[in-house]
N, C-alpha and C. Protein backbone atom coordinates (compact mmCIF):
# COMPACT_ATOMS: atom_id res chain seq x y z
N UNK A 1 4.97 -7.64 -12.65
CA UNK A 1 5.54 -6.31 -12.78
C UNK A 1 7.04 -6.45 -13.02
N UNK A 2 7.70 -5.56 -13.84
CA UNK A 2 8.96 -5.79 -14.39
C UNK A 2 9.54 -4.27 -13.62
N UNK A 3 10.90 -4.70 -13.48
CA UNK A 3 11.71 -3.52 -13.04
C UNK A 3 12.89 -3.24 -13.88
N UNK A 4 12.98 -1.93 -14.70
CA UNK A 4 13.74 -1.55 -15.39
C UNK A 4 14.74 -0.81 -14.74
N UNK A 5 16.82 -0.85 -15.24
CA UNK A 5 17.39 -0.16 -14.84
C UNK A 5 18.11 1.00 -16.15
N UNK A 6 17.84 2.04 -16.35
CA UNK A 6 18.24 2.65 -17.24
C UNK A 6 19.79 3.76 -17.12
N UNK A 7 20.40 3.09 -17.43
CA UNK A 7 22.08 3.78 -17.33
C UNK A 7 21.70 4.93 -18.18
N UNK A 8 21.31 5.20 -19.30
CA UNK A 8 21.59 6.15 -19.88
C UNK A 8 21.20 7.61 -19.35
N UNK A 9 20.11 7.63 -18.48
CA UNK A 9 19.55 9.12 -17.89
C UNK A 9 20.23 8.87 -16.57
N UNK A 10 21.11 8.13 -15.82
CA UNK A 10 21.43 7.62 -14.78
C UNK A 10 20.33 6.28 -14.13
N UNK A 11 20.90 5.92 -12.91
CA UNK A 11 20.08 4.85 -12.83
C UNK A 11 18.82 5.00 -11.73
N UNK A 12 17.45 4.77 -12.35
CA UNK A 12 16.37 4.85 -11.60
C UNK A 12 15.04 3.49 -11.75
N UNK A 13 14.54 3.47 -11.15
CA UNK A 13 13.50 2.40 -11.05
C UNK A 13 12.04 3.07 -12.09
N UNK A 14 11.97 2.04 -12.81
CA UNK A 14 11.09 2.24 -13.71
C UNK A 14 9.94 1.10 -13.45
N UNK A 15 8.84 1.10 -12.84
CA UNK A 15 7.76 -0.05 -13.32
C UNK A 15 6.93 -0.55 -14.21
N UNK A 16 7.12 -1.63 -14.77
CA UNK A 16 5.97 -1.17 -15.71
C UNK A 16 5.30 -2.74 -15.51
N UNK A 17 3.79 -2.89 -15.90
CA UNK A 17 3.22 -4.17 -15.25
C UNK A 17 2.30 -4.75 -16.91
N UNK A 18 2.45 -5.80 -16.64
CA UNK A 18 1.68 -6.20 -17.40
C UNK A 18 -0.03 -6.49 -17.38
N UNK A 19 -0.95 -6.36 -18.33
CA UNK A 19 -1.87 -6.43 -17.96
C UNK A 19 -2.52 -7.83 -18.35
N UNK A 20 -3.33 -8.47 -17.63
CA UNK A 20 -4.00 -9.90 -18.22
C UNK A 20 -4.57 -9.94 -19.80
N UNK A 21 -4.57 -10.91 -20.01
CA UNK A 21 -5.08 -10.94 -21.70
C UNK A 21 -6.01 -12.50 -21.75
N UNK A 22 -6.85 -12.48 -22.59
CA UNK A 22 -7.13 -13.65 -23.10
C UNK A 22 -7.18 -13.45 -24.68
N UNK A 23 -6.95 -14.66 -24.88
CA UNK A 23 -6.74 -14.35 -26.53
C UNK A 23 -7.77 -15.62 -27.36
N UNK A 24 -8.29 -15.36 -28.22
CA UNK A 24 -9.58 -16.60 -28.73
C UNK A 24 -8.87 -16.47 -30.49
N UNK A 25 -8.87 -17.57 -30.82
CA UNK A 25 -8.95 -18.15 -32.20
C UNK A 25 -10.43 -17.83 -32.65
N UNK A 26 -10.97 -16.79 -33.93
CA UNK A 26 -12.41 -16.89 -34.21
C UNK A 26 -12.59 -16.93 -35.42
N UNK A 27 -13.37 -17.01 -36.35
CA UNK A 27 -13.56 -17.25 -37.93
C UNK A 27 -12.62 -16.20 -39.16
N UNK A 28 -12.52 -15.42 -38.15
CA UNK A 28 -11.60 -14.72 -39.24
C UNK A 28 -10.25 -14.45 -38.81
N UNK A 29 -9.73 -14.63 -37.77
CA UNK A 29 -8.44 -13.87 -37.40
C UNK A 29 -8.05 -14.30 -35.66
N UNK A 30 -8.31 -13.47 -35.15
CA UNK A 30 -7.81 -13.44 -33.45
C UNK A 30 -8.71 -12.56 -32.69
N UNK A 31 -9.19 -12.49 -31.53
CA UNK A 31 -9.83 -11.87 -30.86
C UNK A 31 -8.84 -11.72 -29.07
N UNK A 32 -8.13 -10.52 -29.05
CA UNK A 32 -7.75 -10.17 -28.00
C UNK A 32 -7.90 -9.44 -26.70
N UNK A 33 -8.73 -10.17 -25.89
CA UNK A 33 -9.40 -9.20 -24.48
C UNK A 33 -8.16 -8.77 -23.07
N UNK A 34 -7.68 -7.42 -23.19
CA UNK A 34 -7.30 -7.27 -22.48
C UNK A 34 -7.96 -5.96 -20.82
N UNK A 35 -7.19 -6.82 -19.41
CA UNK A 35 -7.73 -6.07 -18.71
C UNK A 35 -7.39 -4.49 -18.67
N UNK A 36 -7.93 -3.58 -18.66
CA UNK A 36 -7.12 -2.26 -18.90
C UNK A 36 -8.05 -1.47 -17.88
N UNK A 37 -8.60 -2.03 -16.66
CA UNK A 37 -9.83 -0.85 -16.56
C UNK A 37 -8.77 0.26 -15.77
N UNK A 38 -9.33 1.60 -15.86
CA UNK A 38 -9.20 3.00 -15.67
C UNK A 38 -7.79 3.56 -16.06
N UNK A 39 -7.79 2.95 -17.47
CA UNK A 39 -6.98 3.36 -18.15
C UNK A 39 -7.53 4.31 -19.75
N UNK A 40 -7.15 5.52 -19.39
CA UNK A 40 -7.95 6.03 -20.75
C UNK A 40 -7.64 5.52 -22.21
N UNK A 41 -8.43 5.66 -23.20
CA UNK A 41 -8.24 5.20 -24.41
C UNK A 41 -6.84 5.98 -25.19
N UNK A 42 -7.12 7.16 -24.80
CA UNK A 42 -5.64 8.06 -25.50
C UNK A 42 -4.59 7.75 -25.39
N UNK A 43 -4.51 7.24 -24.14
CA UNK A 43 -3.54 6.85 -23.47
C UNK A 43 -2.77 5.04 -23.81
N UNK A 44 -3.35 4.65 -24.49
CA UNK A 44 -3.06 3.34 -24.85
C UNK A 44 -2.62 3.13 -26.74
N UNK A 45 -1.87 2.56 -26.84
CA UNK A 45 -0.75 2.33 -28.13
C UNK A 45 -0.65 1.17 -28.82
N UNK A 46 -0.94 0.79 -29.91
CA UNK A 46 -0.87 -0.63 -30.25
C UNK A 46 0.05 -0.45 -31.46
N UNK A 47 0.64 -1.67 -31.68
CA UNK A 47 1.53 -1.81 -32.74
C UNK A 47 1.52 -3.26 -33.27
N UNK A 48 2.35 -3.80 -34.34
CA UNK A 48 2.01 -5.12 -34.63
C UNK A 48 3.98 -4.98 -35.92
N UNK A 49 4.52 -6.22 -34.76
CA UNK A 49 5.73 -6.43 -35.44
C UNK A 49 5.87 -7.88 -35.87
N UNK A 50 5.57 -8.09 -37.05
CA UNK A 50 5.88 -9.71 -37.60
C UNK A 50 4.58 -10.65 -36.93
N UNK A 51 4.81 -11.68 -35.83
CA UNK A 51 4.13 -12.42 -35.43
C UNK A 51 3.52 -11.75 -34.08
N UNK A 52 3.81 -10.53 -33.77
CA UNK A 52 3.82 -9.87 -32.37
C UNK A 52 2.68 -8.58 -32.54
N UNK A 53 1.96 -9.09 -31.22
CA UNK A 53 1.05 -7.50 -31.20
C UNK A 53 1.33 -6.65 -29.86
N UNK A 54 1.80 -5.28 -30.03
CA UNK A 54 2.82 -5.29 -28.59
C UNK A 54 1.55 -3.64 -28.72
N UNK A 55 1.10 -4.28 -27.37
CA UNK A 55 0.02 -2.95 -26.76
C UNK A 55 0.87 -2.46 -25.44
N UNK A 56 0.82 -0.90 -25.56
CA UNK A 56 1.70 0.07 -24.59
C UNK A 56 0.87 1.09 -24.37
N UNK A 57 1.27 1.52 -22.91
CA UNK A 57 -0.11 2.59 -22.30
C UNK A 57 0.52 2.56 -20.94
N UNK A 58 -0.56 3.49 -20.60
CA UNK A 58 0.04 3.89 -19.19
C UNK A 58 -1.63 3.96 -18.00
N UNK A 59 -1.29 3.88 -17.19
CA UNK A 59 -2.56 3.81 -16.01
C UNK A 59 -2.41 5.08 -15.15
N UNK A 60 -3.16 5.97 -15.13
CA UNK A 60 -2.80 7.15 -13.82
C UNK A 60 -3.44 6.67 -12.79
N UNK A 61 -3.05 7.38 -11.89
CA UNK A 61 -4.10 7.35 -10.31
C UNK A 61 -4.25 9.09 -10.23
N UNK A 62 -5.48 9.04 -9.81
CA UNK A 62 -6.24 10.13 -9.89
C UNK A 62 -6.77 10.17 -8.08
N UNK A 63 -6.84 11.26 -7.68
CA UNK A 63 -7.51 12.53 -7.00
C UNK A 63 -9.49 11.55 -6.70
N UNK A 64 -9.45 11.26 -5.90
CA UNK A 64 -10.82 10.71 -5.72
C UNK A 64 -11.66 11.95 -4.83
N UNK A 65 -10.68 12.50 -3.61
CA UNK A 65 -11.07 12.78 -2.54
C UNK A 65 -10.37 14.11 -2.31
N UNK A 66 -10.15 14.97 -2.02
CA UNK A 66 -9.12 15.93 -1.48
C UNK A 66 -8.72 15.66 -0.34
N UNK A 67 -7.22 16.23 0.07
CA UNK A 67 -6.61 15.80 1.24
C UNK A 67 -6.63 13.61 1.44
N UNK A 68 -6.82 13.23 0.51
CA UNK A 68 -6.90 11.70 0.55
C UNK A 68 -5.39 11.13 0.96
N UNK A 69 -5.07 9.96 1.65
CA UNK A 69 -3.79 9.53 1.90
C UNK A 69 -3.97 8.58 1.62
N UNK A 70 -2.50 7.58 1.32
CA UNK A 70 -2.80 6.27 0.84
C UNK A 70 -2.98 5.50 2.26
N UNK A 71 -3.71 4.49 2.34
CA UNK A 71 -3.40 3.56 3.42
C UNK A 71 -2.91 2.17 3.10
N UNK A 72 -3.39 1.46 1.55
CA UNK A 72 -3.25 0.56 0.82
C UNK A 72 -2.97 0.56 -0.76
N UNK A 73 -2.05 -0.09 -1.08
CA UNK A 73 -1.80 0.41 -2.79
C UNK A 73 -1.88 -0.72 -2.98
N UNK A 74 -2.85 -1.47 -4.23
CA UNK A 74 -2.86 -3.02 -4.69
C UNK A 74 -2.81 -2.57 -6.15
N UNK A 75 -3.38 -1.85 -7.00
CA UNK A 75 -3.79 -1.30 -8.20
C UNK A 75 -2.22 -0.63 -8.51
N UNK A 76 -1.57 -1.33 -9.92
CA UNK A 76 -0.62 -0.88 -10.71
C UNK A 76 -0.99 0.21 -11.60
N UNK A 77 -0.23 1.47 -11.39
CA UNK A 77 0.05 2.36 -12.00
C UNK A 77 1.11 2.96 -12.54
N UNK A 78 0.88 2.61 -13.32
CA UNK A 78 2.23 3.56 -14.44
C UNK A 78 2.56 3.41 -15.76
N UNK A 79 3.70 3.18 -16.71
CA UNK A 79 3.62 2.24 -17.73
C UNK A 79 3.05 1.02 -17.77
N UNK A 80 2.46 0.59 -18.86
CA UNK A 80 2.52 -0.72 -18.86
C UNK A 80 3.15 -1.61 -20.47
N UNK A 81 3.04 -2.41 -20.73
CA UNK A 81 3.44 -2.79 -22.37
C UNK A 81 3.23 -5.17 -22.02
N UNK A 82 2.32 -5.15 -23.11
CA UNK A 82 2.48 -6.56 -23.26
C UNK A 82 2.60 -6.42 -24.31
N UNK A 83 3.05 -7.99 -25.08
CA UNK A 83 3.92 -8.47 -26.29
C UNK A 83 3.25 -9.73 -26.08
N UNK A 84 2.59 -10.07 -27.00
CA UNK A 84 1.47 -11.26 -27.41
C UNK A 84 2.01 -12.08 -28.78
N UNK A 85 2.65 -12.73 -28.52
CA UNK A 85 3.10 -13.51 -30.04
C UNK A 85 1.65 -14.48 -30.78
N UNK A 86 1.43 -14.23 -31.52
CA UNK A 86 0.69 -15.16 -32.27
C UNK A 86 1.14 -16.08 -33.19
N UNK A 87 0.44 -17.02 -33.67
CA UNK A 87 1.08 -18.24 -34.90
C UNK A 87 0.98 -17.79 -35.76
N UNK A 88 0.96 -16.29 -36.36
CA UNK A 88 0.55 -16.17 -38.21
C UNK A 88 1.35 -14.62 -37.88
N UNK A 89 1.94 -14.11 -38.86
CA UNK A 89 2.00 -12.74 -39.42
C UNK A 89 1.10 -11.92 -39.57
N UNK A 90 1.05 -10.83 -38.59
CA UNK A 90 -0.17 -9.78 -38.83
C UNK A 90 0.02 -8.62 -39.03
N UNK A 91 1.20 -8.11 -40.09
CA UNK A 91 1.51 -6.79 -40.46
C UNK A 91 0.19 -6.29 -41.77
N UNK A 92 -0.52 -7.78 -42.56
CA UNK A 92 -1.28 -7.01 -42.73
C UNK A 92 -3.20 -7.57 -42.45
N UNK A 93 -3.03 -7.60 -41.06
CA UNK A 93 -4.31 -7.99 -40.59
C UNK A 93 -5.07 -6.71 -40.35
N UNK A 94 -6.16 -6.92 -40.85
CA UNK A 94 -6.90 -5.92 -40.33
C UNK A 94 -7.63 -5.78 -38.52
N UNK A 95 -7.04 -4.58 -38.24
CA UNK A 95 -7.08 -4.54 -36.56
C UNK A 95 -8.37 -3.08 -36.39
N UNK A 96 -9.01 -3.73 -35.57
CA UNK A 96 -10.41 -2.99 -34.87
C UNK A 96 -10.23 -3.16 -33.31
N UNK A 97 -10.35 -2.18 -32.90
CA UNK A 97 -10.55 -2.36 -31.02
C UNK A 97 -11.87 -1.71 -30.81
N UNK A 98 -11.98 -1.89 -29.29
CA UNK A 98 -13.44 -1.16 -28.91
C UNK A 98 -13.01 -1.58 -27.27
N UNK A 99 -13.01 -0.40 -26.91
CA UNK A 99 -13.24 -0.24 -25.14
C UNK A 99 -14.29 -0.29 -24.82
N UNK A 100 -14.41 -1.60 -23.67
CA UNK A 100 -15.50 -1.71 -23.01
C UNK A 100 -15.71 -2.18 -21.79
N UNK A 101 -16.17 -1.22 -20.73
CA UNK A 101 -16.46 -1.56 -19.39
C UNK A 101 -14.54 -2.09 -18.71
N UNK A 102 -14.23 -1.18 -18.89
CA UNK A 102 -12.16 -1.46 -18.86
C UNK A 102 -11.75 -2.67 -19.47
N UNK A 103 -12.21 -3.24 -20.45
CA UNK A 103 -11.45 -4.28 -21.08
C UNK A 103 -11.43 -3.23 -22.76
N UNK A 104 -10.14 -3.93 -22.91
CA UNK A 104 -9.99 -3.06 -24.61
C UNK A 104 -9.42 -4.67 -25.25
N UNK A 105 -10.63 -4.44 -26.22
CA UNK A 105 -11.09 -6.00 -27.44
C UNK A 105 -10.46 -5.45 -28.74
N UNK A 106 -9.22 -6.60 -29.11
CA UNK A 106 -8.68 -6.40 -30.58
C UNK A 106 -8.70 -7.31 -31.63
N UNK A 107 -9.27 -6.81 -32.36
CA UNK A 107 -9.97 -8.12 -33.38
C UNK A 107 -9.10 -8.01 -34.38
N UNK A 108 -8.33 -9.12 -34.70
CA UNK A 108 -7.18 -8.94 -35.70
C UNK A 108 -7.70 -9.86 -36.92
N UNK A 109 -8.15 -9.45 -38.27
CA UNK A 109 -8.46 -9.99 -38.87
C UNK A 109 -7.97 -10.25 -40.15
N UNK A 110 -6.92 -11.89 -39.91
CA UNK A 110 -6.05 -11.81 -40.82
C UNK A 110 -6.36 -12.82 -41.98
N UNK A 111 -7.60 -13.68 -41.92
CA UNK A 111 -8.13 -14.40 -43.13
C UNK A 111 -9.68 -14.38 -43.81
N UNK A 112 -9.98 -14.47 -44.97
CA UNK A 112 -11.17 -14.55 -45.45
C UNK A 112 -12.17 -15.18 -44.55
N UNK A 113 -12.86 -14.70 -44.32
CA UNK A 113 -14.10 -15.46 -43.74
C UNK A 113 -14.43 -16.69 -44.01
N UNK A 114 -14.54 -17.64 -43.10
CA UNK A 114 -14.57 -19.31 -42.85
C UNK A 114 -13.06 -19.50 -43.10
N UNK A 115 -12.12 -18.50 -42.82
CA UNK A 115 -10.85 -18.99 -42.61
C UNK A 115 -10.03 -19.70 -41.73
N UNK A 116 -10.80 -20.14 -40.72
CA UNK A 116 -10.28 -21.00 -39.96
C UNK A 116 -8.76 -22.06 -40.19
């Protein structure tokens, strides 16, 4: 988890956490599994600068129970943003995701098939 100080609105604590990733080399491109569970899909942002795929989103905490209090907080909520450098240029890879079971899969597909 990173702690931001922002002078310009005055100074306040900003969190924002990163989320786990695994990343696979596959026949056409890159395959990127990140953890994201109970994070909605709307709510999550992808972009791709040069060698960089920089995914941004945010996590709420939600209302389970009425009248509920915290007793334990382990689960990061709030912003989040990772920055994944890869070995190739992917401004023009073709990118597909698919949410599943809270992992969100990005298939970056930046060579002809058997491009290894």
């Amino acid at each position: 988890m990173q702690i931001l100080i922002n002078s310009e609105n005055g100074i306040y604590q900003k969190n924002i956490w990163q989320p786990s990733a695994d990343i696979y080399r596959i026949e056409q491109g890159w395959l990127v599994k990140l953890d994201l569970a109970g994070v909605r899909s709307e709510d999550i942002h992808l972009s791709v600068r040069g060698q960089h795929l920089i995914i941004q989103g945010l996590r709420r905490d939600w209302i389970v129970e009425t009248g509920q209090q915290y007793y334990s907080m382990e689960i990061a909520y709030n912003r989040f943003k990772r920055v994944i450098e890869l070995p190739t240029h992917l401004e023009h890879a073709r990118i597909t995701t698919e949410y599943r079971d809270g992992m969100l899969l990005i298939w970056l597909k930046t060579a002809p098939k058997g491009g290894l």
